[in-house]
N, C-alpha and C. Protein backbone atom coordinates (compact mmCIF):
# COMPACT_ATOMS: atom_id res chain seq x y z
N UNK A 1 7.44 14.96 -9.59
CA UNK A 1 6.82 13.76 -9.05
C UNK A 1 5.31 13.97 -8.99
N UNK A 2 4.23 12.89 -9.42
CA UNK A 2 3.11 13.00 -9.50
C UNK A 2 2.77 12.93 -8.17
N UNK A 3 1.49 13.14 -7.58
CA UNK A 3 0.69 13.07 -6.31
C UNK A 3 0.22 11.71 -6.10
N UNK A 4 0.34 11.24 -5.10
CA UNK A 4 0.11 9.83 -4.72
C UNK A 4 -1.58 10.10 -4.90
N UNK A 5 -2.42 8.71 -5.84
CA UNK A 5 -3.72 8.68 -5.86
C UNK A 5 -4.27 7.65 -4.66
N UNK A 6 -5.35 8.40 -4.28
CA UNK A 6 -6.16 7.44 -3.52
C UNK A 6 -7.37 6.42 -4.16
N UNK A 7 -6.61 5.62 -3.98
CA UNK A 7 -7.08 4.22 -5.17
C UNK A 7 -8.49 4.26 -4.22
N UNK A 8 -8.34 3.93 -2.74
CA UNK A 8 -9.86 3.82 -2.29
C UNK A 8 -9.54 4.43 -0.81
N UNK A 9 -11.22 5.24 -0.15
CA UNK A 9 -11.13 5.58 0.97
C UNK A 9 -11.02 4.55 2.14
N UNK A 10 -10.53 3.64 2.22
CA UNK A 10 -11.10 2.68 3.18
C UNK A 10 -9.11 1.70 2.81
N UNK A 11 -9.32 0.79 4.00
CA UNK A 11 -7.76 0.03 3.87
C UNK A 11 -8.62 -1.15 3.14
N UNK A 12 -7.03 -1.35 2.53
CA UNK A 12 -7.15 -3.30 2.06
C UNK A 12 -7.22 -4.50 2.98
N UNK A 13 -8.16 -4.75 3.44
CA UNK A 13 -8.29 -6.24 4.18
C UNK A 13 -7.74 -7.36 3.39
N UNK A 14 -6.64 -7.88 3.61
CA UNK A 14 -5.94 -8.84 3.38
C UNK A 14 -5.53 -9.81 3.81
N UNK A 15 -5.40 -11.54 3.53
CA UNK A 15 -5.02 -12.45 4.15
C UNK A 15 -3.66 -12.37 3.37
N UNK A 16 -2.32 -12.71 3.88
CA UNK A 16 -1.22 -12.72 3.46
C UNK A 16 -0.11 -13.62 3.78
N UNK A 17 0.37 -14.41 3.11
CA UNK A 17 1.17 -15.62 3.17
C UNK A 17 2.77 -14.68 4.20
N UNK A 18 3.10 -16.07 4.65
CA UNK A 18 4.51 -15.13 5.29
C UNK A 18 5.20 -14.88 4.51
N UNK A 19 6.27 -14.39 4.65
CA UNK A 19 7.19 -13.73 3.62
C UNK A 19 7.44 -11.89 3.55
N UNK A 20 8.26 -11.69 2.45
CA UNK A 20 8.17 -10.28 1.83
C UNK A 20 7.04 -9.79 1.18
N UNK A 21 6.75 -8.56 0.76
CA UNK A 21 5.78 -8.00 0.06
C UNK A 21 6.46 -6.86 -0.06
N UNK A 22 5.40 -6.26 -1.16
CA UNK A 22 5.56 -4.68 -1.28
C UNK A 22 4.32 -3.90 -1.87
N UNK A 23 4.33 -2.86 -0.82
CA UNK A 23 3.25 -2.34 -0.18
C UNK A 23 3.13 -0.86 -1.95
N UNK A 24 2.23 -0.87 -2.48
CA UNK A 24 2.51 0.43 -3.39
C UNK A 24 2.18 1.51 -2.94
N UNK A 25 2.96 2.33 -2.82
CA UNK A 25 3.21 3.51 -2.18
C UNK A 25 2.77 4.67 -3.11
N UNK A 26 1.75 4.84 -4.46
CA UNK A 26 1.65 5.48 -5.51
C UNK A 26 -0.02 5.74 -5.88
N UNK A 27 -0.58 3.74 -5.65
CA UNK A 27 -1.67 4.32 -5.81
C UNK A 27 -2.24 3.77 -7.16
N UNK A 28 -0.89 3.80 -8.11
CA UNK A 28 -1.49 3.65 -9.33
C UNK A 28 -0.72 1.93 -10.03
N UNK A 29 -0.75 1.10 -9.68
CA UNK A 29 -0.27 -0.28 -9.44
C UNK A 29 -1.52 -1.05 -9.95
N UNK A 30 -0.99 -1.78 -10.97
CA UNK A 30 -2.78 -2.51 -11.42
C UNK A 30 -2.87 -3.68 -10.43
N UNK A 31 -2.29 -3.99 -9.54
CA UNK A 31 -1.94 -4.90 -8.36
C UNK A 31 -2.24 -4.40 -6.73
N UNK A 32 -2.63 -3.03 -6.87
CA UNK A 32 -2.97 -2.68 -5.57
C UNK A 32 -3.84 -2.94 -4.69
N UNK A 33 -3.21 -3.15 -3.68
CA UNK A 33 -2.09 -2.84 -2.74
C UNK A 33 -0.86 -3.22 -2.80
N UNK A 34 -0.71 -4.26 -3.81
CA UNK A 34 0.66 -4.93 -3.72
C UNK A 34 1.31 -4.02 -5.05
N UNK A 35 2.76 -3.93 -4.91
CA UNK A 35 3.07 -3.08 -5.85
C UNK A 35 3.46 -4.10 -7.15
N UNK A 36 2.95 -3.41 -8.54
CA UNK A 36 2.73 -4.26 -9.19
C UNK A 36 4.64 -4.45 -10.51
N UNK A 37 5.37 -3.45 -9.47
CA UNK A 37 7.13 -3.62 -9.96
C UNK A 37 7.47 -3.05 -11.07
N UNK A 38 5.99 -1.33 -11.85
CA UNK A 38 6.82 -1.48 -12.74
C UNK A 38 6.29 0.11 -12.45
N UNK A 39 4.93 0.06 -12.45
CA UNK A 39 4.35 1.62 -12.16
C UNK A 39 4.92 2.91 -12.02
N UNK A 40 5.23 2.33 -10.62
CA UNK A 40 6.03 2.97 -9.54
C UNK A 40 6.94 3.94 -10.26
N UNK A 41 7.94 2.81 -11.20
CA UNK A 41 9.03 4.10 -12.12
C UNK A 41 9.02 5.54 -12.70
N UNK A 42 7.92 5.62 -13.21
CA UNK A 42 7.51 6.52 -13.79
C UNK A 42 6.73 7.39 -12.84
N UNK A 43 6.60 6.99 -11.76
CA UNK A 43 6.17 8.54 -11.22
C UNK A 43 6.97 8.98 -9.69
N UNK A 44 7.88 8.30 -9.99
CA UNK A 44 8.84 8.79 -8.62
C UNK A 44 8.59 8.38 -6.84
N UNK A 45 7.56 7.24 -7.49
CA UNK A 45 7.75 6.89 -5.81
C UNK A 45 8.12 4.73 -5.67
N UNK A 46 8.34 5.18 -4.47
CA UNK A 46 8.94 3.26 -4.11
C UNK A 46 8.28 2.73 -3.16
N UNK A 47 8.19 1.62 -3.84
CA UNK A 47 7.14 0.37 -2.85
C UNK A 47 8.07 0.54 -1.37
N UNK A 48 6.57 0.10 -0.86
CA UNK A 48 7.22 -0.24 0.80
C UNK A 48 7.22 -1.37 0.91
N UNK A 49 8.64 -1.93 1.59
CA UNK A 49 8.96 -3.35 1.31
C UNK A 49 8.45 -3.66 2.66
N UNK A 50 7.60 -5.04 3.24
CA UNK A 50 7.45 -5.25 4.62
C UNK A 50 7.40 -6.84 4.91
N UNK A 51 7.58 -7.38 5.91
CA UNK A 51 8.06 -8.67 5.77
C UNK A 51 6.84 -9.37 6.78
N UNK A 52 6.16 -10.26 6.82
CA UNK A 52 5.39 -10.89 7.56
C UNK A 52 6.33 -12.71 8.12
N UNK A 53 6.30 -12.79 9.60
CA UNK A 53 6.53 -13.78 10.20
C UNK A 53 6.02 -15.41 9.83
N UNK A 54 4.56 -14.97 9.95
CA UNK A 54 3.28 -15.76 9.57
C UNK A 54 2.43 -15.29 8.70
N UNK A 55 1.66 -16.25 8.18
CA UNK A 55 0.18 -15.63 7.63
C UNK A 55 -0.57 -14.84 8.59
N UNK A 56 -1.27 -13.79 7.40
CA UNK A 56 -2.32 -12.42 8.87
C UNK A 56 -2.43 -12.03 7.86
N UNK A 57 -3.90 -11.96 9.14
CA UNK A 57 -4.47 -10.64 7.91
C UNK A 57 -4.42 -9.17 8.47
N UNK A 58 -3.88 -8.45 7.21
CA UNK A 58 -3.58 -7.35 7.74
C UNK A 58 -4.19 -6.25 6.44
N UNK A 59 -4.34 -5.24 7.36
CA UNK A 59 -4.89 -3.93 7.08
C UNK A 59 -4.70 -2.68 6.21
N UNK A 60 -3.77 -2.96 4.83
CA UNK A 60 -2.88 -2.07 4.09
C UNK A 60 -3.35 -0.76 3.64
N UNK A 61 -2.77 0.39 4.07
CA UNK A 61 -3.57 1.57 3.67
C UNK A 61 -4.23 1.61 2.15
N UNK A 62 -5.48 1.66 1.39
CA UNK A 62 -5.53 2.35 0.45
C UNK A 62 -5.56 3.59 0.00
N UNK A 63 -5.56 4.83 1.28
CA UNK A 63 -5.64 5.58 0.60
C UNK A 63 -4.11 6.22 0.21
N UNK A 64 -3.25 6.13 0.61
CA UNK A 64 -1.98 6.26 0.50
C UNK A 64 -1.07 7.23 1.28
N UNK A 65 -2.19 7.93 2.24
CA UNK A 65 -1.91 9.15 3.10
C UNK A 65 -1.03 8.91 4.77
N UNK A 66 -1.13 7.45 5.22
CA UNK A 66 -0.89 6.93 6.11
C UNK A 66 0.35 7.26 6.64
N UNK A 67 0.42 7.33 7.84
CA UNK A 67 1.76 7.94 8.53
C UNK A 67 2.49 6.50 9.10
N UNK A 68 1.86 5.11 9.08
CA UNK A 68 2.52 4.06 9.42
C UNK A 68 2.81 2.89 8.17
N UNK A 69 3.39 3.14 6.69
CA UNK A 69 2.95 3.15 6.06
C UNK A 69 3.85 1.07 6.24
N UNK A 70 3.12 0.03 5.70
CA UNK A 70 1.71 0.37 4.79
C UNK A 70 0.61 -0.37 5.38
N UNK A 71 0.75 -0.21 6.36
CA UNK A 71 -0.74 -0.44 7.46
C UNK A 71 -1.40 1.06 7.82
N UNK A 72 -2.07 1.00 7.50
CA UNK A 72 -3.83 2.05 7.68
C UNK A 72 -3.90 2.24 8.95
N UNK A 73 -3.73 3.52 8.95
CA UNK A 73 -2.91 4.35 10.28
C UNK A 73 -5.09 5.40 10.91
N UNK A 74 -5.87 4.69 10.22
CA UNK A 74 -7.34 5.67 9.78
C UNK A 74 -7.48 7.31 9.24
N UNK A 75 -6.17 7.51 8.33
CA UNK A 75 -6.00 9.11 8.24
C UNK A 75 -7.19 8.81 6.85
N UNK A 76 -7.38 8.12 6.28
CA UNK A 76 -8.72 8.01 5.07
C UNK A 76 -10.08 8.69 5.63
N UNK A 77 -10.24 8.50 7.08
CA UNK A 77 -11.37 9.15 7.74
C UNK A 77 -11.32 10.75 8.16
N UNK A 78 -9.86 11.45 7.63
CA UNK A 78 -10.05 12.98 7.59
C UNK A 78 -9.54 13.42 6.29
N UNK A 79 -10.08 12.65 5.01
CA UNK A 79 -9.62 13.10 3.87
C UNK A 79 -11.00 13.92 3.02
């Protein structure tokens, strides 16, 4: 399994419709933060699926290190 890349030091500020999503958990998604459904295969890791009530904007880790995943837990600030 490859090493999850840190696409960027900092989270994704996002406005987001309600519904499902999926969070890419890899890094390497030409859609990131959102997983772009195909990437992922080839290097052994799986979107995080997360469901929103309402629209929000919310905070999605970019760097991929996050312990609450896939909201930006600030572990980008001891990388």
């Amino acid at each position: 399994m490859e090493e999850k890349k840190v696409k960027q030091n900092a989270p994704y500020i996002l406005d987001l419709e309600a519904g499902q999503h999926l969070w890419c958990a890899c890094g390497q998604s030409t859609t990131d933060p959102i997983c772009d459904l195909k990437t992922h295969k080839t290097l052994g890791f799986a979107p995080k699926r997360f469901e929103l009530t309402e629209k929000k904007k919310v905070a999605l880790c970019g760097c991929k290190q996050t312990k609450n995943p896939p909201y930006c837990d600030g572990t980008h600030a001891k990388l």
